[in-house]
N, C-alpha and C. Protein backbone atom coordinates (compact mmCIF):
# COMPACT_ATOMS: atom_id res chain seq x y z
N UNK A 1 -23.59 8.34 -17.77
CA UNK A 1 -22.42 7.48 -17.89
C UNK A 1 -21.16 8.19 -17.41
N UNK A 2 -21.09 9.57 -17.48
CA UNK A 2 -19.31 9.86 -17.60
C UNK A 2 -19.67 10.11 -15.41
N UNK A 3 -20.91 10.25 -14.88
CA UNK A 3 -20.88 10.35 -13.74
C UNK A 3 -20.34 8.62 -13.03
N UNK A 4 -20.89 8.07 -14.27
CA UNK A 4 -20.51 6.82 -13.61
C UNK A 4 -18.49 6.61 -13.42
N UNK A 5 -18.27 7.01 -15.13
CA UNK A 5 -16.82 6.98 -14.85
C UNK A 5 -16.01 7.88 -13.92
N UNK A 6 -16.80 8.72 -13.56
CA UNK A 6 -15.80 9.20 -12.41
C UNK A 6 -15.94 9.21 -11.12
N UNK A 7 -17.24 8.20 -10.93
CA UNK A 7 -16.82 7.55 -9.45
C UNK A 7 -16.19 6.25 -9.14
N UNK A 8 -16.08 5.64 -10.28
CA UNK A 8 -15.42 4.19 -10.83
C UNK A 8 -13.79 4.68 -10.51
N UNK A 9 -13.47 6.23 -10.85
CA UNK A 9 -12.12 6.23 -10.97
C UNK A 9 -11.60 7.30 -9.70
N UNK A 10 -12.41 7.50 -9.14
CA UNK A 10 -12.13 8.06 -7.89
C UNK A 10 -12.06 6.52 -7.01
N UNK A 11 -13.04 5.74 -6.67
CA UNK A 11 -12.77 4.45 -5.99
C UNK A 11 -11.80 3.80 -6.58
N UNK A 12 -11.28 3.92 -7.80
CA UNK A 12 -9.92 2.98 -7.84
C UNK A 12 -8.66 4.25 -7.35
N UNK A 13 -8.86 5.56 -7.39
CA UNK A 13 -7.53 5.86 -6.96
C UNK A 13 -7.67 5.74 -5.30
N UNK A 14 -8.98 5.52 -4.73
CA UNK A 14 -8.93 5.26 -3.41
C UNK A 14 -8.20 3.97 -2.94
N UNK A 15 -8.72 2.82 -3.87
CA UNK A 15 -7.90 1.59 -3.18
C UNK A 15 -7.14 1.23 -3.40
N UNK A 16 -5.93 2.50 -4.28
CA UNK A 16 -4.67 1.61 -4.38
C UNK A 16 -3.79 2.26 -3.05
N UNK A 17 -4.10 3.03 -2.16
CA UNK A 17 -3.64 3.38 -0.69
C UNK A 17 -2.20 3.63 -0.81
N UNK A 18 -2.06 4.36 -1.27
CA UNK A 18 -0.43 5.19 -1.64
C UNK A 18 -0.17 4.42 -2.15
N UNK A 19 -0.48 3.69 -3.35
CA UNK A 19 0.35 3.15 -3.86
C UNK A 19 0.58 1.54 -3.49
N UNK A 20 -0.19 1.28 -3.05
CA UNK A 20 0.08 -0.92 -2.36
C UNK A 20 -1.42 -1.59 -3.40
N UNK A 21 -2.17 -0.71 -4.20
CA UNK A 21 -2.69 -1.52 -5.42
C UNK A 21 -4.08 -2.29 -4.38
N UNK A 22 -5.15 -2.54 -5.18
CA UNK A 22 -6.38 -2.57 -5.28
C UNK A 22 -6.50 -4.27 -4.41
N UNK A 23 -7.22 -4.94 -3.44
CA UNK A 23 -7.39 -6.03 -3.85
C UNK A 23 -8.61 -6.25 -4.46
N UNK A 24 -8.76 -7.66 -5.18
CA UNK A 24 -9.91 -8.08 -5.65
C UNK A 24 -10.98 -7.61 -5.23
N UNK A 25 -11.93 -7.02 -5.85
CA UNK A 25 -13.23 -6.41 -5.27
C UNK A 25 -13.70 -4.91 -4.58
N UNK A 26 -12.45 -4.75 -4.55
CA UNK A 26 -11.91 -3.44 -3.50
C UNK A 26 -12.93 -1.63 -4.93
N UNK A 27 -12.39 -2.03 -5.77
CA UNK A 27 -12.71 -0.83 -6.79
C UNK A 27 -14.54 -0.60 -6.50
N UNK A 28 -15.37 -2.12 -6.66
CA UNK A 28 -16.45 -2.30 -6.77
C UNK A 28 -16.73 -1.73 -5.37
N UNK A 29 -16.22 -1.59 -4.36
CA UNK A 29 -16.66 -1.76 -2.69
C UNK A 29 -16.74 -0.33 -2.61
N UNK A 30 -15.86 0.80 -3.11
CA UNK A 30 -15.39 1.96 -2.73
C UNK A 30 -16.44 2.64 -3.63
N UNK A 31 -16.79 2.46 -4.42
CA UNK A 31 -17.14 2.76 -5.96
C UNK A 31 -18.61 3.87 -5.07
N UNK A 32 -19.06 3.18 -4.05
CA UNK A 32 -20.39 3.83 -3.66
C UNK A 32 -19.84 5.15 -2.76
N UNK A 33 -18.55 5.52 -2.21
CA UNK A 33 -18.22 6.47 -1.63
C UNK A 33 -16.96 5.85 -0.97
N UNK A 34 -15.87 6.43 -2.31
CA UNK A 34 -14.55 6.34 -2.50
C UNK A 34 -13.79 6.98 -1.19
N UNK A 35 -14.01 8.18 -1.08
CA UNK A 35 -13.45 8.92 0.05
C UNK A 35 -13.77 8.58 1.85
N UNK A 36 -14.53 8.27 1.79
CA UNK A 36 -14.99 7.02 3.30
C UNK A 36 -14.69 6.05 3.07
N UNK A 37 -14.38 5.12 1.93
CA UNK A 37 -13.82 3.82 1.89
C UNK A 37 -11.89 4.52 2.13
N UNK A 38 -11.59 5.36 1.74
CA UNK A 38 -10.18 5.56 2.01
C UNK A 38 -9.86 6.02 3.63
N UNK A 39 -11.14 6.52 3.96
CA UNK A 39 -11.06 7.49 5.29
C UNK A 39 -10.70 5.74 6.66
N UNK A 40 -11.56 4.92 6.10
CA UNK A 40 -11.73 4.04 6.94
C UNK A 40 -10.26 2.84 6.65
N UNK A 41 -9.41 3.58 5.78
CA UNK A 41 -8.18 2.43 5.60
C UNK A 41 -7.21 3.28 6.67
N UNK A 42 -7.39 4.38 7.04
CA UNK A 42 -6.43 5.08 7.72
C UNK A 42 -7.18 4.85 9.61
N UNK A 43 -6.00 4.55 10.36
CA UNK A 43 -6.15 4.46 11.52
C UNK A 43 -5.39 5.36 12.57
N UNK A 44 -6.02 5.61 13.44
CA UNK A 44 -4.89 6.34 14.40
C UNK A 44 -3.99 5.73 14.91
N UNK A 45 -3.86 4.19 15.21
CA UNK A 45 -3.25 3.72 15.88
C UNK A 45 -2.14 2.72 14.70
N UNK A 46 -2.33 3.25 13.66
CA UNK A 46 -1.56 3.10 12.54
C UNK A 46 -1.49 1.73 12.20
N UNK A 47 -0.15 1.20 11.19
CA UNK A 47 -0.79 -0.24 10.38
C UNK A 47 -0.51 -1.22 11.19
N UNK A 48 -0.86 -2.15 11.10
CA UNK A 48 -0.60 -3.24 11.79
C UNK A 48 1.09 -3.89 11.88
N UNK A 49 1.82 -4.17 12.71
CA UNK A 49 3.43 -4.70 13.24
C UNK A 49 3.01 -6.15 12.59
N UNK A 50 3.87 -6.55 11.53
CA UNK A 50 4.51 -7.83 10.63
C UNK A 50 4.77 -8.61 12.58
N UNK A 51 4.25 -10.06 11.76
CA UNK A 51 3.82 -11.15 13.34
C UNK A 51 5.00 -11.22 13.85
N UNK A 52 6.30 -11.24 12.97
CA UNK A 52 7.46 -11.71 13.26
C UNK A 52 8.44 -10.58 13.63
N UNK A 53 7.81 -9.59 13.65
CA UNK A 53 8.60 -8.17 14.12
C UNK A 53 9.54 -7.71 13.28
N UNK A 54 9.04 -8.04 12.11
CA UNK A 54 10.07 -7.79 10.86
C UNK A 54 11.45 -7.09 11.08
N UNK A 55 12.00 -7.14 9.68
CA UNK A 55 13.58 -6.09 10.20
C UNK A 55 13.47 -4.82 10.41
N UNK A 56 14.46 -4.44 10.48
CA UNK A 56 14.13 -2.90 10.70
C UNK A 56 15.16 -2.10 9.89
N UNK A 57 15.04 -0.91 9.08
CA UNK A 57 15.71 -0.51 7.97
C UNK A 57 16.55 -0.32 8.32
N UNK A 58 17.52 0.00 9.72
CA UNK A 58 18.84 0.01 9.80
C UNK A 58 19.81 -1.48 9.73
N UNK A 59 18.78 -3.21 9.50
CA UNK A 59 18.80 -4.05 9.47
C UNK A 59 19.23 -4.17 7.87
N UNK A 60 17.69 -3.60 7.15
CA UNK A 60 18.05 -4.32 5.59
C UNK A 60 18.70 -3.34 4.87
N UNK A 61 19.34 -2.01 5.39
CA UNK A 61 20.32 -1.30 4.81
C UNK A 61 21.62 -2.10 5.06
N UNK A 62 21.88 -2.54 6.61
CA UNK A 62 23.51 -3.34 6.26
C UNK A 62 23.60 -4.48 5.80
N UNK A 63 22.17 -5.58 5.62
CA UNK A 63 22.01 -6.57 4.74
C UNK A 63 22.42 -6.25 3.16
N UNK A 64 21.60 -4.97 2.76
CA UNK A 64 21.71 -4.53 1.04
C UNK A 64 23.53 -4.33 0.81
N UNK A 65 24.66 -3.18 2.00
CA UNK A 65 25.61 -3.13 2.35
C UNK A 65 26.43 -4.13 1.71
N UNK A 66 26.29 -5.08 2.26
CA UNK A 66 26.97 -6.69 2.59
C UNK A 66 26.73 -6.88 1.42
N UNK A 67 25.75 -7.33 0.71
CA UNK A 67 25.50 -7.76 -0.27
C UNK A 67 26.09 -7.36 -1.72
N UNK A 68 26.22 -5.50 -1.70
CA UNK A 68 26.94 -4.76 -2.47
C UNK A 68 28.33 -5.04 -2.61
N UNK A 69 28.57 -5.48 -1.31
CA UNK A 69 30.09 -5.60 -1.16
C UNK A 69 30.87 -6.97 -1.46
N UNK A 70 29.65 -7.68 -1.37
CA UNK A 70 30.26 -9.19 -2.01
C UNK A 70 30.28 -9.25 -3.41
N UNK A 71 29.16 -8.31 -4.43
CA UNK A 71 28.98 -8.61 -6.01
C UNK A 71 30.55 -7.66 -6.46
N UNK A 72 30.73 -6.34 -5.59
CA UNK A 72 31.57 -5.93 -5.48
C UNK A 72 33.31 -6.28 -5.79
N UNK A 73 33.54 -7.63 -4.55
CA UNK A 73 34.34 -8.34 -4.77
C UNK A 73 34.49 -9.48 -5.78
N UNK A 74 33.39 -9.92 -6.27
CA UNK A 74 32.89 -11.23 -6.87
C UNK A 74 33.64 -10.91 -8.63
């Protein structure tokens, strides 16, 4: 049993992927070899570009800016 709990808890610290959390099923999937289920979330050609070309942090820093500056005045 405690071999069981510690591949149960190695595959859940595998699928929460720095930190972005498990989806459904994900703990059970990894559970057979946690460290190749993490090996295979990492790509060389890195994560996938948001469809809409999302903002870009020099974007939602002068959005947050603006925003400071209106509760600011308010």
């Amino acid at each position: 049993m405690a071999g069981q709990d510690t591949s149960e808890l190695h595959a859940a610290i595998a699928v929460t992927r720095f930190g972005l959390g498990a989806r459904p099923g994900e703990i059970e999937a990894a559970a057979g070899d946690p460290r190749g289920f993490l090996k295979r979330q990492i790509r060389r050609e890195g994560a996938d570009l948001p469809a809409n070309d999302g903002e870009t942090s020099a974007q939602r820093l002068a959005e947050f800016r603006a925003y400071r500056r209106e509760r600011q005045m308010a």
